[in-house]
PDB file of N, CA and C in Angstrom:
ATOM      1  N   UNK A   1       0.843  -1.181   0.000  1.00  0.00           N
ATOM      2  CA  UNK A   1       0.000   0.000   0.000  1.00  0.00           C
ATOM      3  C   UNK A   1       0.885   1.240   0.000  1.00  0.00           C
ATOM      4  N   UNK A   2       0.484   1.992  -0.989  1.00  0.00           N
ATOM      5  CA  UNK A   2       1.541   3.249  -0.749  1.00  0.00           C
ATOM      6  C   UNK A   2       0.477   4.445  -0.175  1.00  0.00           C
ATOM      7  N   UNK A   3       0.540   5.479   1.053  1.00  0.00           N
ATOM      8  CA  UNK A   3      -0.044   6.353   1.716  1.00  0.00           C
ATOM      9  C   UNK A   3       0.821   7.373   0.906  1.00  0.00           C
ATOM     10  N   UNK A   4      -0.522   8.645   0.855  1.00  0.00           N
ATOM     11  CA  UNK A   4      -0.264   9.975   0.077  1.00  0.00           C
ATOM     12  C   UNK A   4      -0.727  10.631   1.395  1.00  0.00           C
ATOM     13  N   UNK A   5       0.049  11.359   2.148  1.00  0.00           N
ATOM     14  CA  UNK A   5      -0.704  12.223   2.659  1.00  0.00           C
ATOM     15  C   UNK A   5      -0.371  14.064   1.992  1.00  0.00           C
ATOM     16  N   UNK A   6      -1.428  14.712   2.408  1.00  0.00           N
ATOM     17  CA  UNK A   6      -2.026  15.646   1.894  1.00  0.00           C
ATOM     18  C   UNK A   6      -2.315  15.575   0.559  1.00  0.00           C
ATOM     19  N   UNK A   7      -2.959  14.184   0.186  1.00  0.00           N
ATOM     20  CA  UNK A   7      -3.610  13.736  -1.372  1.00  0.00           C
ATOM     21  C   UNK A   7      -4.417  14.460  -1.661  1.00  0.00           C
ATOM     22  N   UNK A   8      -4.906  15.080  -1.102  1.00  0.00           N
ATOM     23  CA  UNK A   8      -6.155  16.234  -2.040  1.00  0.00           C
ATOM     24  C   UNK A   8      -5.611  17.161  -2.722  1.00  0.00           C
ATOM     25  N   UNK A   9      -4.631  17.547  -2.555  1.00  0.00           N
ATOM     26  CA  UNK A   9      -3.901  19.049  -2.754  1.00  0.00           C
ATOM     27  C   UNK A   9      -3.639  18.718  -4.536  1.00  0.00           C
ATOM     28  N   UNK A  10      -2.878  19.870  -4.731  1.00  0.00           N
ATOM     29  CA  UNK A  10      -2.664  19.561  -6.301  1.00  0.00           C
ATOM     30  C   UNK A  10      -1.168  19.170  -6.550  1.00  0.00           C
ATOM     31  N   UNK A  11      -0.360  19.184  -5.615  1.00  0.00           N
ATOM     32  CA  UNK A  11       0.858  18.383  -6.406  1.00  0.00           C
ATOM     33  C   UNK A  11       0.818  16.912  -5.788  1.00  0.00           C
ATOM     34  N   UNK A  12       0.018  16.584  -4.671  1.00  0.00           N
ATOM     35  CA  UNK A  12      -0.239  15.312  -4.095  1.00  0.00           C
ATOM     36  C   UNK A  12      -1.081  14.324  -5.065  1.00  0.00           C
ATOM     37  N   UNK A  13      -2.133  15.226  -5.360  1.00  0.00           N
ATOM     38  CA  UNK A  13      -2.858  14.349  -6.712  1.00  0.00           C
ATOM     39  C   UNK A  13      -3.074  14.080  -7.635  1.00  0.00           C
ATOM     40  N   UNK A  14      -1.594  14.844  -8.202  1.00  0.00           N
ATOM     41  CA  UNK A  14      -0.751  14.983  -9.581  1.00  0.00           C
ATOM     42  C   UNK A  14      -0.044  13.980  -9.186  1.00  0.00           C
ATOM     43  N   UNK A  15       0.358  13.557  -8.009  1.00  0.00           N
ATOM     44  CA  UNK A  15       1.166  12.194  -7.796  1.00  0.00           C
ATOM     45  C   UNK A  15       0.432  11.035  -8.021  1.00  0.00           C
ATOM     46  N   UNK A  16      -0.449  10.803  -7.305  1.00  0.00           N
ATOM     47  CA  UNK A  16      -1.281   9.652  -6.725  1.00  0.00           C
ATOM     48  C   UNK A  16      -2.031   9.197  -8.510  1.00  0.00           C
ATOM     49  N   UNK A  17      -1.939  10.750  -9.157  1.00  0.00           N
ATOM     50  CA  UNK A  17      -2.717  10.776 -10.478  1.00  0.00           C
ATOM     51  C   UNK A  17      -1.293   9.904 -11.530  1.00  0.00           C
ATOM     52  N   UNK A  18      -0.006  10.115 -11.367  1.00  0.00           N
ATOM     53  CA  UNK A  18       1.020   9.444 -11.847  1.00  0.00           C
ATOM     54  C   UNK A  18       1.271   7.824 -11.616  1.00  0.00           C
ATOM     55  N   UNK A  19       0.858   7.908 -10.398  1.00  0.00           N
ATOM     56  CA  UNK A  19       1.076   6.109  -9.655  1.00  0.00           C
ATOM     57  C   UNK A  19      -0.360   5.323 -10.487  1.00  0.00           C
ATOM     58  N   UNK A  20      -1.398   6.059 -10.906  1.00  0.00           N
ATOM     59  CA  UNK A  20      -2.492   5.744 -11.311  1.00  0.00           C
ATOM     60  C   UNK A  20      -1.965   5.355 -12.562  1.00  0.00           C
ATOM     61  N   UNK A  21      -1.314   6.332 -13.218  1.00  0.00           N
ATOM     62  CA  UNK A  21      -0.870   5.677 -14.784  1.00  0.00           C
ATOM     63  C   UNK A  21       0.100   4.543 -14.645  1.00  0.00           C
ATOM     64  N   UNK A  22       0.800   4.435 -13.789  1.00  0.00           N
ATOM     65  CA  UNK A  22       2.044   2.934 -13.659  1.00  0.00           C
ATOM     66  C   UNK A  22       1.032   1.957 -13.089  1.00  0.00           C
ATOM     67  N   UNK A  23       0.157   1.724 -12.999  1.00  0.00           N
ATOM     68  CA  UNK A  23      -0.753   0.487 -12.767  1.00  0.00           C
ATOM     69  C   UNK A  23      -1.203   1.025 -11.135  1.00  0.00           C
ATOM     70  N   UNK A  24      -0.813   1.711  -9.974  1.00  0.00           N
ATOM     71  CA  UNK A  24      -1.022   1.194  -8.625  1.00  0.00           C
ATOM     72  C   UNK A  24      -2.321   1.933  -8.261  1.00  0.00           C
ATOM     73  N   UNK A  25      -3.485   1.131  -7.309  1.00  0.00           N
ATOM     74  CA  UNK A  25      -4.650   1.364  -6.857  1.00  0.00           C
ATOM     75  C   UNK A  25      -4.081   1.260  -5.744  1.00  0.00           C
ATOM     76  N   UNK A  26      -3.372   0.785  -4.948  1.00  0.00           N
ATOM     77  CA  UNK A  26      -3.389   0.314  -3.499  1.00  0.00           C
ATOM     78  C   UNK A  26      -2.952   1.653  -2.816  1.00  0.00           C
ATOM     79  N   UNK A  27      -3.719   2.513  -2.644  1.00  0.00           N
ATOM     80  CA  UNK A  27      -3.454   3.744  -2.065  1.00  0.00           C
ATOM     81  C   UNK A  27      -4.334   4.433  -1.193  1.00  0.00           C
ATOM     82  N   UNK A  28      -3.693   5.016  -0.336  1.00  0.00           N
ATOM     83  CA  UNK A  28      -4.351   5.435   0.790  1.00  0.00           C
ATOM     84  C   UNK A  28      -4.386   6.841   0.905  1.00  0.00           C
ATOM     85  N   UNK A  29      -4.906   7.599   0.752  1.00  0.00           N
ATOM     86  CA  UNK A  29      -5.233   9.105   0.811  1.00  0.00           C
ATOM     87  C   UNK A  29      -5.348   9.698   2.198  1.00  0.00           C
ATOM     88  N   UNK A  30      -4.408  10.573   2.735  1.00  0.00           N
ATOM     89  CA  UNK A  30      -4.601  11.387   4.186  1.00  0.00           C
ATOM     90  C   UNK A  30      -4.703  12.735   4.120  1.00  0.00           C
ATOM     91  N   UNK A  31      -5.371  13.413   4.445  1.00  0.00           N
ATOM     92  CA  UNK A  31      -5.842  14.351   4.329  1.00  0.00           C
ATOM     93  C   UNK A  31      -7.339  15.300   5.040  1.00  0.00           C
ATOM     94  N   UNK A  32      -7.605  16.512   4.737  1.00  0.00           N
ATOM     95  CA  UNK A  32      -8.730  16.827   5.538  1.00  0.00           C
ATOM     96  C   UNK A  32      -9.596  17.631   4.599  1.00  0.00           C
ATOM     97  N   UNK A  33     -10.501  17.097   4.177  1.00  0.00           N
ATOM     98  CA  UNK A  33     -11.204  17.473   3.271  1.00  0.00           C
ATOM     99  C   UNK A  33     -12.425  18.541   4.031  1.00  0.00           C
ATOM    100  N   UNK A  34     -12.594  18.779   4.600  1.00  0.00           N
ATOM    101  CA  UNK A  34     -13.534  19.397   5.556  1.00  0.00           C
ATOM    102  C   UNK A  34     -13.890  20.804   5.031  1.00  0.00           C
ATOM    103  N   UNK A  35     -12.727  21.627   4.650  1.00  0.00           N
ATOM    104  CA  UNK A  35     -13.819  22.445   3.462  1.00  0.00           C
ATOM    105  C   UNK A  35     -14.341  22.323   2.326  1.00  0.00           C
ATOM    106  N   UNK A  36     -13.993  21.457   1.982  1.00  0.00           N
ATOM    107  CA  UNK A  36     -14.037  20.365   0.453  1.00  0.00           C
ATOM    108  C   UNK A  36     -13.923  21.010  -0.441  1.00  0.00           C
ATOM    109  N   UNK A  37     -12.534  22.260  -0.633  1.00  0.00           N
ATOM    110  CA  UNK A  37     -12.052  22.537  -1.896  1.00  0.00           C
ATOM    111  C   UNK A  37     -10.970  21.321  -2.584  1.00  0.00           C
ATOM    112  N   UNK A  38     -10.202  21.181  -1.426  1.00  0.00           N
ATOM    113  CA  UNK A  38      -9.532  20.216  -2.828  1.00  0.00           C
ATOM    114  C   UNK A  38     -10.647  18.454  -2.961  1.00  0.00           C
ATOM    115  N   UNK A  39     -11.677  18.504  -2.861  1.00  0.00           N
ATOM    116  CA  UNK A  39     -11.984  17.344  -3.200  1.00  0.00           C
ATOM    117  C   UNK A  39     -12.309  16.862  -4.793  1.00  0.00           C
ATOM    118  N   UNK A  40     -12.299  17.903  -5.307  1.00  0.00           N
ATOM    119  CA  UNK A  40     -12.057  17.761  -6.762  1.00  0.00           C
ATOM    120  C   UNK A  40     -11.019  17.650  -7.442  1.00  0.00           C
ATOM    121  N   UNK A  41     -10.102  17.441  -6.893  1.00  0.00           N
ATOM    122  CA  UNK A  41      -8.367  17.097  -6.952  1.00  0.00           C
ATOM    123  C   UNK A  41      -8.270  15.881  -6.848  1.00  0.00           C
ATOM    124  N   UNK A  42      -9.067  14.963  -6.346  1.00  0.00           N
ATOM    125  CA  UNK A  42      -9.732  13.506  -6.553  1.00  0.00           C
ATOM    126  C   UNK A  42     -10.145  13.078  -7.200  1.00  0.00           C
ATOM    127  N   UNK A  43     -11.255  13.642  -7.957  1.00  0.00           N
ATOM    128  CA  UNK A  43     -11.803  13.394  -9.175  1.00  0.00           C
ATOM    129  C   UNK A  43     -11.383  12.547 -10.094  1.00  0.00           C
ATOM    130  N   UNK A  44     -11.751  10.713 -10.486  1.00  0.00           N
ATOM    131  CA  UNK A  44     -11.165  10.129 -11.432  1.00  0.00           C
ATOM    132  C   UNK A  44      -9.874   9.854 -10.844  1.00  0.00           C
ATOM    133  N   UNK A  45      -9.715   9.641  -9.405  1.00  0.00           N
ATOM    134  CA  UNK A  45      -8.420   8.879  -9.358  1.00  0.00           C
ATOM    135  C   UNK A  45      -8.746   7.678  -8.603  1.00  0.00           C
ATOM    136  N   UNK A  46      -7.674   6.831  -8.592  1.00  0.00           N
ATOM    137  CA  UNK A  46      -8.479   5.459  -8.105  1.00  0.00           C
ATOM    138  C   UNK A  46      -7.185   5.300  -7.042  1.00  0.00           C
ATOM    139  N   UNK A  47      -7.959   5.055  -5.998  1.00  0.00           N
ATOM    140  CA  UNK A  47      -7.379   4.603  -4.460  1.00  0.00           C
ATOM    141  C   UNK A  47      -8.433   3.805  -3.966  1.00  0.00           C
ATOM    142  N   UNK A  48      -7.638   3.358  -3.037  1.00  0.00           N
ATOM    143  CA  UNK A  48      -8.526   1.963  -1.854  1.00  0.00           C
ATOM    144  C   UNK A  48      -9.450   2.718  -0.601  1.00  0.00           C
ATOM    145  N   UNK A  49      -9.046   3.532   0.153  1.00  0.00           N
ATOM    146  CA  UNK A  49      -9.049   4.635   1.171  1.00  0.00           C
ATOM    147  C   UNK A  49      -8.720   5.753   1.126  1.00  0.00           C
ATOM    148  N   UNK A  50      -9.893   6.702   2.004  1.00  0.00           N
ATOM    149  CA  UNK A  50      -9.532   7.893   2.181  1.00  0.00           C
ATOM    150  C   UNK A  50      -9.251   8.227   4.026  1.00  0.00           C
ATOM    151  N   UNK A  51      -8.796   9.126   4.280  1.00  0.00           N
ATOM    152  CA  UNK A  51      -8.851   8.975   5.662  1.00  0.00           C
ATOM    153  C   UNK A  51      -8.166  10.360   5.559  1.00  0.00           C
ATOM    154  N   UNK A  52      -9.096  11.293   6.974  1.00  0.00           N
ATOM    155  CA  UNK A  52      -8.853  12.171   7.744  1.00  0.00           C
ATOM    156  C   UNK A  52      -7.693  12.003   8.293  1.00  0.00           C
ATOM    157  N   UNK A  53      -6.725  13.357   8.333  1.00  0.00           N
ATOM    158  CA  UNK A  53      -5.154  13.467   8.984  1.00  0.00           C
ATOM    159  C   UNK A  53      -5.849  13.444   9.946  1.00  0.00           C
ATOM    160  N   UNK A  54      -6.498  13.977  11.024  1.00  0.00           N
ATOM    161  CA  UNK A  54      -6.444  14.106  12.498  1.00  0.00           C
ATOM    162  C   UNK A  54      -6.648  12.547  13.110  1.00  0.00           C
ATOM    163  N   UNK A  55      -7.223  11.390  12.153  1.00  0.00           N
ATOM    164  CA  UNK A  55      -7.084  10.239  12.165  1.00  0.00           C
ATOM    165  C   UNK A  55      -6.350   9.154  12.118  1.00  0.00           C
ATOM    166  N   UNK A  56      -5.799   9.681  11.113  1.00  0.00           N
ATOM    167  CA  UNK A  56      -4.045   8.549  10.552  1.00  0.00           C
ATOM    168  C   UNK A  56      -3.072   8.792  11.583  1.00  0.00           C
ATOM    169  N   UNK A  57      -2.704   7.404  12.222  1.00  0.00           N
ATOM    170  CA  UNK A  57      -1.478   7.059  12.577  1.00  0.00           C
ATOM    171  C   UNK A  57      -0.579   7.180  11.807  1.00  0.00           C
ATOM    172  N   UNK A  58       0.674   7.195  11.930  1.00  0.00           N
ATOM    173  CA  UNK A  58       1.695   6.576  10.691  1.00  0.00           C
ATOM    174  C   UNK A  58       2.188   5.120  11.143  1.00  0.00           C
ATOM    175  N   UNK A  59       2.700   4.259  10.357  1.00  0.00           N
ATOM    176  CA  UNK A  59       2.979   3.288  10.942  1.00  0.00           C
ATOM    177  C   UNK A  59       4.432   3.355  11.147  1.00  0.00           C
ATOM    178  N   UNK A  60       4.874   2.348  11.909  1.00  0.00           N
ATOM    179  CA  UNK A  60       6.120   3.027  12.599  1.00  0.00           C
ATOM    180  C   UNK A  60       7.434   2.269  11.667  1.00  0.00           C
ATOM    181  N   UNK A  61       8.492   2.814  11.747  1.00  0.00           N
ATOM    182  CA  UNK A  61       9.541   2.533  11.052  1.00  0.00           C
ATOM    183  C   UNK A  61      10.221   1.604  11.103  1.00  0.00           C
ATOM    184  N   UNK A  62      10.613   0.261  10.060  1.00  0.00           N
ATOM    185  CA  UNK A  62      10.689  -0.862  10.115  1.00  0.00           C
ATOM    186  C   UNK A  62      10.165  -2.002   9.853  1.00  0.00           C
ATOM    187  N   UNK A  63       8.554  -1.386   9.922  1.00  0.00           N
ATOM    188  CA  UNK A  63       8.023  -2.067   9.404  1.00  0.00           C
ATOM    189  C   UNK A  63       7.074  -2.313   7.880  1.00  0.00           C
ATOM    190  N   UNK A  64       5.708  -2.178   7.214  1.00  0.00           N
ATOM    191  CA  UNK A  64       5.943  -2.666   6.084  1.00  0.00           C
ATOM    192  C   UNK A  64       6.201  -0.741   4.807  1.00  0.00           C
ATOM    193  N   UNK A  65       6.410  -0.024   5.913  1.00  0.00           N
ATOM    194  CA  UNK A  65       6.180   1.708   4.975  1.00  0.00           C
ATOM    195  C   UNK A  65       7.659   2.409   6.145  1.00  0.00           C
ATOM    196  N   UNK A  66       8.204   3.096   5.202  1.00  0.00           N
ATOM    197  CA  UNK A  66       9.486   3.761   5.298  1.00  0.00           C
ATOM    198  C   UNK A  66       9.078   5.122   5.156  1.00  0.00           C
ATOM    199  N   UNK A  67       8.955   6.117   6.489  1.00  0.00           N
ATOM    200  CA  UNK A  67       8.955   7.612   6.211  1.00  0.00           C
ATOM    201  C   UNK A  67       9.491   8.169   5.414  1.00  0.00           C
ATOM    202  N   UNK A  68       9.322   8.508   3.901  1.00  0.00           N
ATOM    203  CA  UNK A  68      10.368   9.153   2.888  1.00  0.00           C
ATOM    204  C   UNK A  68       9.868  10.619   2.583  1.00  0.00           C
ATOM    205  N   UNK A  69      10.301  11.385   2.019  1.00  0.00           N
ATOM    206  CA  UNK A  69       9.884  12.903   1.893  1.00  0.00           C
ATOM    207  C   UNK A  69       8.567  12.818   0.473  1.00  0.00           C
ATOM    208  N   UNK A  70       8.502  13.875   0.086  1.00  0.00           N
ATOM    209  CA  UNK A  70       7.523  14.001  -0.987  1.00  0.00           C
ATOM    210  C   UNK A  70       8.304  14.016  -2.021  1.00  0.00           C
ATOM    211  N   UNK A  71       7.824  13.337  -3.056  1.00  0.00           N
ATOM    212  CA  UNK A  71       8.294  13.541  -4.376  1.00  0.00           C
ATOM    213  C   UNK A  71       9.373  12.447  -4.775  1.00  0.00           C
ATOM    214  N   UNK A  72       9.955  11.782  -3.799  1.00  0.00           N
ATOM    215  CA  UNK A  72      10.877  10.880  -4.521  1.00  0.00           C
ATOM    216  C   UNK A  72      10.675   9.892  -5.263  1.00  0.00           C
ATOM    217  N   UNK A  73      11.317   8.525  -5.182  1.00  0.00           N
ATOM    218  CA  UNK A  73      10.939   7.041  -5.609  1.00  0.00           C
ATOM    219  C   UNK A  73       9.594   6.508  -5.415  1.00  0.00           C
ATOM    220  N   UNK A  74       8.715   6.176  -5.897  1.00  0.00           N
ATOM    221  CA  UNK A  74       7.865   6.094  -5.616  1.00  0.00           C
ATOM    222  C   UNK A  74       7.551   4.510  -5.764  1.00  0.00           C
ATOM    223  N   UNK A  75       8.641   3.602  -5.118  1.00  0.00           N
ATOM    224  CA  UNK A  75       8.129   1.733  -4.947  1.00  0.00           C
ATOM    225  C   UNK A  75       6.775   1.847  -3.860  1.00  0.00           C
ATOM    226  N   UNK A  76       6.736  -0.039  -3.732  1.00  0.00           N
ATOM    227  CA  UNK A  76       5.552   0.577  -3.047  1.00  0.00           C
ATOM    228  C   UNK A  76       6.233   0.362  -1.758  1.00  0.00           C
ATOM    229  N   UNK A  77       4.963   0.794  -0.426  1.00  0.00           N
ATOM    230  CA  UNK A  77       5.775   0.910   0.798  1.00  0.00           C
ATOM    231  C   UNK A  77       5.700   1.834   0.998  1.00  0.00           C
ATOM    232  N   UNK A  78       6.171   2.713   0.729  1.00  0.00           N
ATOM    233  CA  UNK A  78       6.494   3.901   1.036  1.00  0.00           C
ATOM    234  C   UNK A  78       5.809   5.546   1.317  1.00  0.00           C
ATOM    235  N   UNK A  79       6.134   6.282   2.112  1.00  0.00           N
ATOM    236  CA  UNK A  79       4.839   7.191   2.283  1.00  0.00           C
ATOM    237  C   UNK A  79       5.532   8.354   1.845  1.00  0.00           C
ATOM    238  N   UNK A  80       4.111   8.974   1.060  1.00  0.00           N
ATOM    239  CA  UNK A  80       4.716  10.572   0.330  1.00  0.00           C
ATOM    240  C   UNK A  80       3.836  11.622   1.512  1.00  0.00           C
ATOM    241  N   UNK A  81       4.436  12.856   1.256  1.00  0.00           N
ATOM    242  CA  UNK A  81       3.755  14.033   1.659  1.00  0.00           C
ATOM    243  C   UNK A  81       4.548  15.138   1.866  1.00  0.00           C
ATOM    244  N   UNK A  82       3.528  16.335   2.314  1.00  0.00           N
ATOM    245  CA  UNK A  82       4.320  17.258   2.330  1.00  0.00           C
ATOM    246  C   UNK A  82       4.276  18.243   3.327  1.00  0.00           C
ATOM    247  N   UNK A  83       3.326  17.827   4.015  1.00  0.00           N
ATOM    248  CA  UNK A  83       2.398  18.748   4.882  1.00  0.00           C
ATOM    249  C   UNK A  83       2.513  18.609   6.362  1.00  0.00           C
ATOM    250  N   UNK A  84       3.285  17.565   6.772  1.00  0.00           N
ATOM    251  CA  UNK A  84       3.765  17.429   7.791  1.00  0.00           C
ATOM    252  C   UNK A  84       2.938  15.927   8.768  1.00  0.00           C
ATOM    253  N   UNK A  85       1.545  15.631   7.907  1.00  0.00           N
ATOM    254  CA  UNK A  85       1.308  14.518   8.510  1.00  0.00           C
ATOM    255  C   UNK A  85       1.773  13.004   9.093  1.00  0.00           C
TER     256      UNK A  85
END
C-alpha cells in the first residue's frame, strides 16, 4: 500500500494521479477534506481509502512503509507528503 498524505492538494494528486498511470490502486489518501475545496483534486483517481489526517497514525519505522519525503521514488511501501502529517 503506498499512503499519500495531503492527497487532495494539487501536487499530491498529480502524484497519486502518476502512480495511477504505472498500474497502482493500493493507495491510501490522508488528508482533511472538511472544506471540500480540494476534493475535486480527486476526481477520477483510483485509491482503496480515504482517511482524515487528524485520524491517521503513521505506521512506525521498520516495518511494512518507510517515512520518505515528498516527491521521490515512488516503490511501493512507502509514504509521500508534504504537509507534515
Amino acid at each position: 500500500m503506498i499512503i499519500v498524505t495531503g492527497g487532495a492538494g494539487f501536487i499530491s494528486s498529480n502524484i497519486v494521479h502518476a502512480l495511477n498511470a504505472r498500474g497502482y490502486r493500493d493507495i491510501l489518501i490522508v488528508d482533511d477534506l472538511e472544506d471540500g475545496e480540494n476534493y475535486k483534486n480527486l476526481r477520477g483517481l483510483h485509491f482503496i481509502d480515504y482517511q482524515h489526517k487528524d485520524d491517521f497514525s503513521p505506521p512506525r519505522r521498520g516495518g511494512d512503509f518507510d517515512r520518505d519525503g515528498h516527491r521521490r521514488d515512488l516503490p511501493r511501501g512507502r509514504m509521500l507528503g508534504y504537509d507534515g502529517v
